[in-house]
C-alpha atoms as a PDB file:
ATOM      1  CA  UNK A   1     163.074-152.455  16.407  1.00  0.00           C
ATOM      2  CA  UNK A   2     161.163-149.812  18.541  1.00  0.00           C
ATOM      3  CA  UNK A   3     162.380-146.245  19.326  1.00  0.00           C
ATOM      4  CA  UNK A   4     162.083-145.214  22.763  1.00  0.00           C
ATOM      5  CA  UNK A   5     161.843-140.985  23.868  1.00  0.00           C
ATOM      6  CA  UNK A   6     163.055-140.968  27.269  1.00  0.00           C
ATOM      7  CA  UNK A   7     162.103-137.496  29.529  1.00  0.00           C
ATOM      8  CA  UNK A   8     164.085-136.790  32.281  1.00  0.00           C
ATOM      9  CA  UNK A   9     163.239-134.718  35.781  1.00  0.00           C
ATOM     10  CA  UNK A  10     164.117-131.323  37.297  1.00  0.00           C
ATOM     11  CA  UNK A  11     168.119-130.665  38.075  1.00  0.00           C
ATOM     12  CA  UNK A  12     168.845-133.859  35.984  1.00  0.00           C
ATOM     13  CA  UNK A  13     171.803-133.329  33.494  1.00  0.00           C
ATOM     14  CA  UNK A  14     171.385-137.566  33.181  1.00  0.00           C
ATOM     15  CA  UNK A  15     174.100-138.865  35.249  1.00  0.00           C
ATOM     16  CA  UNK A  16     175.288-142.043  34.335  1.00  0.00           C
ATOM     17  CA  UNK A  17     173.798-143.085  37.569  1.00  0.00           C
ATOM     18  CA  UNK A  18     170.099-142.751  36.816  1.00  0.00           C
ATOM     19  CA  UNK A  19     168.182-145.514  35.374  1.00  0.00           C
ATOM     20  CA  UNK A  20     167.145-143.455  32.623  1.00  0.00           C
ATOM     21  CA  UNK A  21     171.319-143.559  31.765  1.00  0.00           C
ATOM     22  CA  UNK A  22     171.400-147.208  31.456  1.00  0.00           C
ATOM     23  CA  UNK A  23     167.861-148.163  30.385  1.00  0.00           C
ATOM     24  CA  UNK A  24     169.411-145.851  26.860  1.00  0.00           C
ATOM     25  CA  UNK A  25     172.660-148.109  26.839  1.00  0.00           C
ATOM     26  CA  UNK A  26     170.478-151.081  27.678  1.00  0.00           C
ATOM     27  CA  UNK A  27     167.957-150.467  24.813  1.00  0.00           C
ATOM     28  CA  UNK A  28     170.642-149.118  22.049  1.00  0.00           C
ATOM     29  CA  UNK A  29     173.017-152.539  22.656  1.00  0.00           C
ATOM     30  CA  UNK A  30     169.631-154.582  21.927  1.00  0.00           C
ATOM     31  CA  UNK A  31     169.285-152.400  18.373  1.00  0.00           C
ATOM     32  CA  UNK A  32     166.615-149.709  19.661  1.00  0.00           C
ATOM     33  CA  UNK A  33     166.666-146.144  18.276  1.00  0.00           C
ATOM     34  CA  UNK A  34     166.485-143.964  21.784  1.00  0.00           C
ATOM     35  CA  UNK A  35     166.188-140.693  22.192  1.00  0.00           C
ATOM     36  CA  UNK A  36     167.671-139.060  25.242  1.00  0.00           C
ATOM     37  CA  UNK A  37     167.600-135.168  25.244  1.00  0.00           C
ATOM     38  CA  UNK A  38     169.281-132.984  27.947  1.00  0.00           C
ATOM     39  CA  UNK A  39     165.941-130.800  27.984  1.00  0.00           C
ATOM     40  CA  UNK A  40     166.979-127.090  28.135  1.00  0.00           C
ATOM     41  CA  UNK A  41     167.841-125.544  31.565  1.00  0.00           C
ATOM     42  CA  UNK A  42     167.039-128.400  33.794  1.00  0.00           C
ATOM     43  CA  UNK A  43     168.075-126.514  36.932  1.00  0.00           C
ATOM     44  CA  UNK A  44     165.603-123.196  36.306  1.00  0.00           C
ATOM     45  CA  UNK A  45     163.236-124.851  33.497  1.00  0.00           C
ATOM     46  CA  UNK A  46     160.492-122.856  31.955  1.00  0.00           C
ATOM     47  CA  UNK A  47     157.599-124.907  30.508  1.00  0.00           C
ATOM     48  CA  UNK A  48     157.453-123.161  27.043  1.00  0.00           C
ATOM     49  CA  UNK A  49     161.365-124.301  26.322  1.00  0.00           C
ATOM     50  CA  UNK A  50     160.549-128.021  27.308  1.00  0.00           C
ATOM     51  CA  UNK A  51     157.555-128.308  25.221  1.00  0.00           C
ATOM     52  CA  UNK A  52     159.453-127.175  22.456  1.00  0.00           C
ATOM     53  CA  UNK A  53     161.962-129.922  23.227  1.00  0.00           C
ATOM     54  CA  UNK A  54     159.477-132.614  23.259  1.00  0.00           C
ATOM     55  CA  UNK A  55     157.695-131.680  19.749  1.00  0.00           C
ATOM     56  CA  UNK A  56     161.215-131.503  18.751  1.00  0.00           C
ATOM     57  CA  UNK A  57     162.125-134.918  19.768  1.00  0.00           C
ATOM     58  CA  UNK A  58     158.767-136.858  20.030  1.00  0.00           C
ATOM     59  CA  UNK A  59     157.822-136.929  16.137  1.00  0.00           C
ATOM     60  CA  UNK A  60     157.545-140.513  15.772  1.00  0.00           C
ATOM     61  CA  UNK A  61     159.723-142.040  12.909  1.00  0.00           C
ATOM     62  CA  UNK A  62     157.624-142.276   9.767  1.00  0.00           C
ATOM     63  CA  UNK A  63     157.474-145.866   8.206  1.00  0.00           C
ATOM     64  CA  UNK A  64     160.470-145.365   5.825  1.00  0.00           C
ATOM     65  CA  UNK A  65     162.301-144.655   8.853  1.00  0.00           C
ATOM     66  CA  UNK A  66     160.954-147.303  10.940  1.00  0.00           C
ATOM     67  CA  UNK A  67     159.022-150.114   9.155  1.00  0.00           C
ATOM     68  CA  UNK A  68     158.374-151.967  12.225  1.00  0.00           C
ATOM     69  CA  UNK A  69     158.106-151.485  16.068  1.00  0.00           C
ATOM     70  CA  UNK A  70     156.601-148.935  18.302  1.00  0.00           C
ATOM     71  CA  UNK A  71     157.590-145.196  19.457  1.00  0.00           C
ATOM     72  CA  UNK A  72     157.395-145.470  23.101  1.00  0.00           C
ATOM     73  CA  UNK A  73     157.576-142.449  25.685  1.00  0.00           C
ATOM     74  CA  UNK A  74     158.951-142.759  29.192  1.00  0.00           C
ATOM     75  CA  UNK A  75     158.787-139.708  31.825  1.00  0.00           C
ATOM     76  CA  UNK A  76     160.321-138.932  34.745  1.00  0.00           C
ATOM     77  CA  UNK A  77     159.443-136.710  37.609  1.00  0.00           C
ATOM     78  CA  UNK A  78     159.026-133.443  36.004  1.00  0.00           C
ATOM     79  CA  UNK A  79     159.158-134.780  32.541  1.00  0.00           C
ATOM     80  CA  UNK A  80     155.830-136.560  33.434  1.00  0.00           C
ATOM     81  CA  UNK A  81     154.292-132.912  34.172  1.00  0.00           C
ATOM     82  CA  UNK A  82     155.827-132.232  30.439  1.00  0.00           C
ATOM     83  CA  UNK A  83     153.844-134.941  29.233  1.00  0.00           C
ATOM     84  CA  UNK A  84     150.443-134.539  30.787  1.00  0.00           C
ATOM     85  CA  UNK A  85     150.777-130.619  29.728  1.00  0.00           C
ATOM     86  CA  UNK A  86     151.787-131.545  26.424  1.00  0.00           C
ATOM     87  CA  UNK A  87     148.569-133.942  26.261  1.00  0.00           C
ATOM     88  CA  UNK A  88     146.353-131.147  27.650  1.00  0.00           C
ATOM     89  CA  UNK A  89     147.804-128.455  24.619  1.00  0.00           C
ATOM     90  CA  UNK A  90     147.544-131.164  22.089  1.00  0.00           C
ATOM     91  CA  UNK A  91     151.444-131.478  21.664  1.00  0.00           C
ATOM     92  CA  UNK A  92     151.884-134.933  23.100  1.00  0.00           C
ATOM     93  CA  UNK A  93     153.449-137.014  20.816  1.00  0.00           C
ATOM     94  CA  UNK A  94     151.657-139.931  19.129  1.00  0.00           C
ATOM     95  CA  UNK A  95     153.238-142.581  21.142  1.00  0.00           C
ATOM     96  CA  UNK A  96     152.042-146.428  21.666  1.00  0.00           C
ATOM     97  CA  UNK A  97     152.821-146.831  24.725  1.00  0.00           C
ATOM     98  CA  UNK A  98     153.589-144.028  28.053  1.00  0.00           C
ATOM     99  CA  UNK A  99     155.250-144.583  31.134  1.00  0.00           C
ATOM    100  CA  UNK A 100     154.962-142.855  33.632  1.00  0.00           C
ATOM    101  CA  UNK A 101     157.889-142.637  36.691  1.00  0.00           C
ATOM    102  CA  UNK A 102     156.778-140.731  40.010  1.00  0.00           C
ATOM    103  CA  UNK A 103     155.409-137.568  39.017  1.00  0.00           C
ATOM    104  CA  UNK A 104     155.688-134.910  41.980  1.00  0.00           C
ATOM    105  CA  UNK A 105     152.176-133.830  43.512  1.00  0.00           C
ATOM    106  CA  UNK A 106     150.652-130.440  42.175  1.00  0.00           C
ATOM    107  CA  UNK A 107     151.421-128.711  45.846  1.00  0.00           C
ATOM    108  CA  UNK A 108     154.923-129.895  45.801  1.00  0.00           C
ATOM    109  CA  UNK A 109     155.731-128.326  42.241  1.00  0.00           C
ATOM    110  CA  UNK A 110     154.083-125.317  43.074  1.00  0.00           C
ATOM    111  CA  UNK A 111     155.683-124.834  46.304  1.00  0.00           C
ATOM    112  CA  UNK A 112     159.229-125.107  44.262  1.00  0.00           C
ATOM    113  CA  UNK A 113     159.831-121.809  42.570  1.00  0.00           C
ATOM    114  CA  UNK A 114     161.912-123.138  39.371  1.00  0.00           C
ATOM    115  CA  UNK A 115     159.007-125.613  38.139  1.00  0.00           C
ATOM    116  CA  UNK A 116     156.157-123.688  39.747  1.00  0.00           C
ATOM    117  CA  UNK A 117     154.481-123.113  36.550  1.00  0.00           C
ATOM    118  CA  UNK A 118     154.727-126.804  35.653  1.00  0.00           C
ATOM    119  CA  UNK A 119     152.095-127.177  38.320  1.00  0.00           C
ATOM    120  CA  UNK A 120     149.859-124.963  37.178  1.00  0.00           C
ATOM    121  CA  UNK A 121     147.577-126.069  34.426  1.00  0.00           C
ATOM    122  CA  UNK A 122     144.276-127.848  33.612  1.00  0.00           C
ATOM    123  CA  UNK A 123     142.293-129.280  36.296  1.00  0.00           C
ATOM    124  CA  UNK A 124     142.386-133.015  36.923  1.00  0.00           C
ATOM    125  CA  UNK A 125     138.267-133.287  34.929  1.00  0.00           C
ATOM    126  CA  UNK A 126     140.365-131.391  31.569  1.00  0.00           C
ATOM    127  CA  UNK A 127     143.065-133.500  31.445  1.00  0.00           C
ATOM    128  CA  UNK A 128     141.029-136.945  31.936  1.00  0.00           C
ATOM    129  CA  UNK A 129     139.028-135.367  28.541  1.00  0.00           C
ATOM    130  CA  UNK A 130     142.731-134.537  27.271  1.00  0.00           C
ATOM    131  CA  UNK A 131     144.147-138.442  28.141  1.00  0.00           C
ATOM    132  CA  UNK A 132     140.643-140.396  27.350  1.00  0.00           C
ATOM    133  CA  UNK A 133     142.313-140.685  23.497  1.00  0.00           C
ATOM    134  CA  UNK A 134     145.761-142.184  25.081  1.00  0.00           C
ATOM    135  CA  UNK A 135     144.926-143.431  28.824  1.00  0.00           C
ATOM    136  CA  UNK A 136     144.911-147.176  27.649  1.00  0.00           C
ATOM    137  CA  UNK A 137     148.455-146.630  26.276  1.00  0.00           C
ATOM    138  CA  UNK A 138     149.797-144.846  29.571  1.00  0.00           C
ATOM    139  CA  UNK A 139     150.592-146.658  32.786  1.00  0.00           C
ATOM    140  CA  UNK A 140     151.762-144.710  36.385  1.00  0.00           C
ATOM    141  CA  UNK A 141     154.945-146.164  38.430  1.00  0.00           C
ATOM    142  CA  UNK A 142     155.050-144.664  41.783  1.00  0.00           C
ATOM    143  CA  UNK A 143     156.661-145.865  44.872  1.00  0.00           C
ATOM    144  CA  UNK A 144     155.532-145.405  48.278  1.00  0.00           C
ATOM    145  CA  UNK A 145     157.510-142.702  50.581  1.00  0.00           C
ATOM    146  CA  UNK A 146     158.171-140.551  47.708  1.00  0.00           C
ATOM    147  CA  UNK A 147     158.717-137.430  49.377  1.00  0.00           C
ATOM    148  CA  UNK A 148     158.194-135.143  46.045  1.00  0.00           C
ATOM    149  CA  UNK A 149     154.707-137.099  45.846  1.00  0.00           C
ATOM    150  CA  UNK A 150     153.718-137.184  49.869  1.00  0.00           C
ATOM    151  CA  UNK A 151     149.886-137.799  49.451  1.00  0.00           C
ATOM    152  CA  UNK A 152     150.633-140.615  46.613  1.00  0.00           C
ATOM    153  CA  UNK A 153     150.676-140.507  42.827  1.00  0.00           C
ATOM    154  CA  UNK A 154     148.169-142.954  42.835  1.00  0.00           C
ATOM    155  CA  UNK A 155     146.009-141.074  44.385  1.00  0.00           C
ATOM    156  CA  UNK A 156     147.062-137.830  42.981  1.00  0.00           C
ATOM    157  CA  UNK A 157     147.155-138.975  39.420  1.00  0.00           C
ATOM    158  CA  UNK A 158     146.696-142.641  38.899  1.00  0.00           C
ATOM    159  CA  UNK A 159     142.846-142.950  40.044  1.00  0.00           C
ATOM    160  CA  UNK A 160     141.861-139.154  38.938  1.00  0.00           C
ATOM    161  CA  UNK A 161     143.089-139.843  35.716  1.00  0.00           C
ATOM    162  CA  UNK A 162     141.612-143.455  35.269  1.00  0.00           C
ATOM    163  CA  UNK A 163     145.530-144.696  34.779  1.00  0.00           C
ATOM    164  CA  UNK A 164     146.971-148.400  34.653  1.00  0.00           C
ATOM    165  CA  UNK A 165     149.170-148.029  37.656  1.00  0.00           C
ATOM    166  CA  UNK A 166     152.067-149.903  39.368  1.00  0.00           C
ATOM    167  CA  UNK A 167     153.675-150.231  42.660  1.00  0.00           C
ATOM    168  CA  UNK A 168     156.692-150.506  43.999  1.00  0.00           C
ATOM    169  CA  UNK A 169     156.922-151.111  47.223  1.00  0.00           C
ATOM    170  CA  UNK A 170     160.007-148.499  49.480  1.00  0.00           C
ATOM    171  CA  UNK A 171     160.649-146.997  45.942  1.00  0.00           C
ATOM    172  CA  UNK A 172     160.494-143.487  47.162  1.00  0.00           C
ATOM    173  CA  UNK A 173     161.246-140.799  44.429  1.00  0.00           C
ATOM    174  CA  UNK A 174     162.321-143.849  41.917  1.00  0.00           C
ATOM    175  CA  UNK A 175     165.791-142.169  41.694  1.00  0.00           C
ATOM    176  CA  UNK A 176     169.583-143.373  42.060  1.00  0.00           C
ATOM    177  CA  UNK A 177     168.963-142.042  45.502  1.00  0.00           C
ATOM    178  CA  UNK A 178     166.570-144.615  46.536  1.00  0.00           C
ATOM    179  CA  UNK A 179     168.543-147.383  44.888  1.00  0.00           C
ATOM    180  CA  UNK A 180     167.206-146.733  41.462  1.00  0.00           C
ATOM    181  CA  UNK A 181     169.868-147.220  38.617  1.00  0.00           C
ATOM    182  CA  UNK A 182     169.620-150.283  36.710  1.00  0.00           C
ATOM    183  CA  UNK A 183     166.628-150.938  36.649  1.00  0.00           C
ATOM    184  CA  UNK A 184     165.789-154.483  34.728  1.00  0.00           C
ATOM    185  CA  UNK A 185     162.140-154.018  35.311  1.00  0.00           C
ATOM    186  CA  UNK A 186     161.849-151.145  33.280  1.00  0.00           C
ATOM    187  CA  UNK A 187     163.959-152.674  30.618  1.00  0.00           C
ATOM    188  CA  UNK A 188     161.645-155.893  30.759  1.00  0.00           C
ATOM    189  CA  UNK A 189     158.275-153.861  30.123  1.00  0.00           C
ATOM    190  CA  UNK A 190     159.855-151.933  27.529  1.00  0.00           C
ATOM    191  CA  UNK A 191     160.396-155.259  25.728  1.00  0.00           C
ATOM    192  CA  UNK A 192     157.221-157.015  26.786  1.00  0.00           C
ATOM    193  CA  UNK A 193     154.240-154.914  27.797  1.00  0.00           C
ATOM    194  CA  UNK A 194     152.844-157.628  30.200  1.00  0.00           C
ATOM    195  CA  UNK A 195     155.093-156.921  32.573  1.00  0.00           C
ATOM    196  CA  UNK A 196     154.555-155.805  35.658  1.00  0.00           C
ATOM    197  CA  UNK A 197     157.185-153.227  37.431  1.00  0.00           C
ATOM    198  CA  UNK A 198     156.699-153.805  40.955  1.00  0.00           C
ATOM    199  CA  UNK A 199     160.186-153.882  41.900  1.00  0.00           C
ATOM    200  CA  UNK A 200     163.891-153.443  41.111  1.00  0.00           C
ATOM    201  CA  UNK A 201     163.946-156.606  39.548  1.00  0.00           C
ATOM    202  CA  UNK A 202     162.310-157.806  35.855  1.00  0.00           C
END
């Protein structure tokens, strides 16, 4: 069985409503060791506090632990700035495989006072260095219309950072508010790589 670190977003205290919520009840009633952290002071976060959190909760069982399966990461909104600023410092954990869920743009974070300094960091040249170790493991979800991503993650992340990417077409934000709870197309690539998440549906 595989153990799964799941990252949530700004203001999220993980309502049972996010797909995040289920995708942990999902993976723990199929035998899956998740880890789900409230990440400290999600509604004025400082970068610091959540990179502590993550090297607290993203050490990878060791093989006594965990003789089998992989430690997979999965970020959110803001927790995907947490991971690509982790990767940059050299705290990311050693994961096999990254997703990553509609990450807001740089000028959207910084124009937010709470996660402003999650915006600032390396240019987009450093952390393509900082990712060429892990990029084949990562892969970008975005939606289209995501107002907390206006220009496009693709374009604002995906094809700077040379990342697998996929679409979904009307996702928005990939939130409960644009129809995103369960989400069995999540759940399916957790299980099986190969999949594509393009949609709602697995």
């Amino acid at each position: 069985m595989s153990t799964y670190l799941l990252l949530h977003g700004f203001e999220n205290r993980r309502p049972p409503g996010h797909w995040q919520h289920w995708l942990a009840g999902e993976l723990r009633a199929r035998g899956h060791e998740v880890r789900y952290p409230q990440l400290p002071e999600p509604d004025a976060p400082r970068l610091a506090d959540w990179l502590d959190a993550l090297t607290e909760h993203g050490t990878p069982p060791n093989d006594g632990d965990r003789p089998e399966g992989e430690f997979v990461v999965l970020a959110h909104s803001l927790g995907v700035l947490l991971w690509l600023h982790a990767v940059a410092a050299g705290r990311a954990p050693a994961a096999d495989r990254v997703l990553l869920v509609a990450p807001p743009s740089p000028r959207v974070a910084a124009g937010i006072p709470e996660i402003a300094a999650f915006a600032a960091g390396p240019a987009a040249d450093a952390l393509t260095l900082a990712l060429a170790p892990v990029k084949d493991t990562a892969r970008l979800v975005h939606g289209d219309g995501d107002p907390y991503c206006p220009e496009g993650a693709d374009r604002a992340y995906g094809i700077p950072l040379g990342l697998d990417m996929d679409h979904v077409p009307g996702g928005g934000h990939l939130n409960p508010g644009h129809g995103f709870g369960p989400w069995p197309a999540v759940l399916a690539w957790c299980e099986n790589p190969e999949v594509r998440i393009t949609a709602r549906e697995g």
